[in-house]
C-alpha atoms as a PDB file:
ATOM      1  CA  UNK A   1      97.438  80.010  25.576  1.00  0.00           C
ATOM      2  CA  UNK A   2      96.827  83.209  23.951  1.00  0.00           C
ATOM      3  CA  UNK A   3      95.317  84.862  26.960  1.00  0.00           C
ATOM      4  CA  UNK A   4      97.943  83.273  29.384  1.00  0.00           C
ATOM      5  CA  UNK A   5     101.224  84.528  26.936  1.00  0.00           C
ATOM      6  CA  UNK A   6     100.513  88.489  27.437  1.00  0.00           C
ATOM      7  CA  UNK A   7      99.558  88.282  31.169  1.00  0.00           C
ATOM      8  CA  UNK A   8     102.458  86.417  32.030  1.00  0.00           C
ATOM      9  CA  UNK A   9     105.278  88.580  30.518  1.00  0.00           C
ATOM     10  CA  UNK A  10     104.261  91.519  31.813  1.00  0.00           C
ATOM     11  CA  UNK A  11     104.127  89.847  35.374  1.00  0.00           C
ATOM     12  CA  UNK A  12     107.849  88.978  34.536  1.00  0.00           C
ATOM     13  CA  UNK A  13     108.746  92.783  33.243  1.00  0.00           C
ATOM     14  CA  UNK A  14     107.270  94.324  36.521  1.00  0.00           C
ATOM     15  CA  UNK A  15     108.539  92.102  38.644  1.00  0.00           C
ATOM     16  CA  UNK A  16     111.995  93.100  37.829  1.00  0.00           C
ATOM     17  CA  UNK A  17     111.680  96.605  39.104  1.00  0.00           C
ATOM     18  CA  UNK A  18     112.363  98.072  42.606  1.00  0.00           C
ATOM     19  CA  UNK A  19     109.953  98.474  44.513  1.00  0.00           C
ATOM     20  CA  UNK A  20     109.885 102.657  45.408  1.00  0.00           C
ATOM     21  CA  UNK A  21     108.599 102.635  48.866  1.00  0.00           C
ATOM     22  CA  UNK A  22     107.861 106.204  49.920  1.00  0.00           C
ATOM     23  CA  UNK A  23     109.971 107.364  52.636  1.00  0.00           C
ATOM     24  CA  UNK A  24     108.000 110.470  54.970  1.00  0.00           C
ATOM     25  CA  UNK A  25     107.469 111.049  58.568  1.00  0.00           C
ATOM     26  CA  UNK A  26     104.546 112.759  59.958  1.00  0.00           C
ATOM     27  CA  UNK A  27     105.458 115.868  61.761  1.00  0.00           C
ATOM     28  CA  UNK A  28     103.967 118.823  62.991  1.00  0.00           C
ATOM     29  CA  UNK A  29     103.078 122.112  60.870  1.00  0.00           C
ATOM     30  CA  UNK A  30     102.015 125.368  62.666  1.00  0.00           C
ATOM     31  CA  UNK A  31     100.333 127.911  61.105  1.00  0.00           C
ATOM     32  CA  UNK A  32     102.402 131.350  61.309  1.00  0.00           C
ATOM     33  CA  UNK A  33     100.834 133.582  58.667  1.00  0.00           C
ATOM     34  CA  UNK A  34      97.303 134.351  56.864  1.00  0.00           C
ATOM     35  CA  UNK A  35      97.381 136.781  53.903  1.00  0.00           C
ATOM     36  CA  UNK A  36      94.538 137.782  51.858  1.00  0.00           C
ATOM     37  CA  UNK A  37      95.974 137.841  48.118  1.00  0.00           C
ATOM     38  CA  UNK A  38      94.117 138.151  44.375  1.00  0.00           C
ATOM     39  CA  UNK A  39      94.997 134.704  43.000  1.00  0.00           C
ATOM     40  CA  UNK A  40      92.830 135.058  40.290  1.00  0.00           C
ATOM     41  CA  UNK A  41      91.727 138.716  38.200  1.00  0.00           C
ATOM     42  CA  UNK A  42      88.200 137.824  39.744  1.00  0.00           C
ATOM     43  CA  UNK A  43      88.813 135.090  42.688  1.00  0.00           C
ATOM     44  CA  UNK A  44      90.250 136.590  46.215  1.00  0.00           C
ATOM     45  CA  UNK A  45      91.934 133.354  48.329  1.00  0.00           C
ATOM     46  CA  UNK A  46      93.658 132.911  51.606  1.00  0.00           C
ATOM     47  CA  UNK A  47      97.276 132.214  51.002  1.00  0.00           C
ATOM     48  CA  UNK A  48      98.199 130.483  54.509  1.00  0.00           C
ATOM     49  CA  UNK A  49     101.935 130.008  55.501  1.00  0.00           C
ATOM     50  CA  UNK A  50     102.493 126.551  57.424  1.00  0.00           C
ATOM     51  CA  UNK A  51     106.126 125.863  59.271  1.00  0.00           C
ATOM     52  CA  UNK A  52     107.174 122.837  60.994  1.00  0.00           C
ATOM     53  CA  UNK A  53     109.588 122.132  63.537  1.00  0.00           C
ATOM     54  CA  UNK A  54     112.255 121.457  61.170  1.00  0.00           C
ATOM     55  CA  UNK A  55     112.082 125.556  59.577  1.00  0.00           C
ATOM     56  CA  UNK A  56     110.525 124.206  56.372  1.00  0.00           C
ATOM     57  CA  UNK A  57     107.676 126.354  55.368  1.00  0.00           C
ATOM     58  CA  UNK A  58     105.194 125.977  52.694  1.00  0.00           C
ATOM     59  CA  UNK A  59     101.961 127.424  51.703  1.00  0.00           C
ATOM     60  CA  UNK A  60      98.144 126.707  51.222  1.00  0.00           C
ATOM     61  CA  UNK A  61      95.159 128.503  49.682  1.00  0.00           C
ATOM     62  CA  UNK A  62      91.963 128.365  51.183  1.00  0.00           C
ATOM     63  CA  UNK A  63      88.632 130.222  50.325  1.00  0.00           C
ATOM     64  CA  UNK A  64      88.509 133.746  52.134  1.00  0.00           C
ATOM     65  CA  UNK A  65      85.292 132.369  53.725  1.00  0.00           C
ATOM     66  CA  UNK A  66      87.580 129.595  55.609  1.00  0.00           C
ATOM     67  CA  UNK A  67      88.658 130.736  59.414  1.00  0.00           C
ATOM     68  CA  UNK A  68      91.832 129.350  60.520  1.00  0.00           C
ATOM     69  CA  UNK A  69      93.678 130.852  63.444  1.00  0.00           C
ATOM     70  CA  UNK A  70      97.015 131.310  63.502  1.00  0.00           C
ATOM     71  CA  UNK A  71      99.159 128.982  65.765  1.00  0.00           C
ATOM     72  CA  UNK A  72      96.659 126.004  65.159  1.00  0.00           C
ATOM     73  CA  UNK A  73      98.542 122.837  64.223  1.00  0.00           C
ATOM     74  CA  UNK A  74      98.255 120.128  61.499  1.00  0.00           C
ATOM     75  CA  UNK A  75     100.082 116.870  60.764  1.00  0.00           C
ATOM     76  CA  UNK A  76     101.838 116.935  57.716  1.00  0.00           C
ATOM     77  CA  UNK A  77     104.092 114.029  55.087  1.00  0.00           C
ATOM     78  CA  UNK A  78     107.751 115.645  55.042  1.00  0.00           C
ATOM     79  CA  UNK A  79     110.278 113.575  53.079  1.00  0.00           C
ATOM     80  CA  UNK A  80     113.105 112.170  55.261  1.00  0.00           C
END
């Protein structure tokens, strides 16, 4: 009974939340722009600049001995 009490009350707290369903589409970024930058004192990165279809842009780092070209697409989450 011990064992049951503990397991069963929390099954009653959670259950009285909402449920928080995540709510994204999938859409398409492009890549527009590839800068070489000093992230670090001692660590150079690739900062690249994604945009989707929608004008929201957003950025990446990458290491500087990554090749992406620019205009090559990727599917990205974007909240709706």
């Amino acid at each position: 009974m011990k064992n049951i009490l503990p397991v069963a009350l929390c099954i009653v707290c959670y259950s009285c939340f909402p449920s928080r369903d995540i709510q994204a589409e999938m859409v398409d970024a492009t890549l527009v722009k590839v800068q070489e930058i000093s992230r670090y004192p001692d660590i150079k990165q690739k900062m690249l600049t994604w945009q989707t279809n929608k004008a929201v842009s957003f950025v990446t780092y990458e290491s500087v001995t990554v090749d992406i070209p620019i205009g090559t697409q990727a599917k990205v989450l974007l909240q709706k």
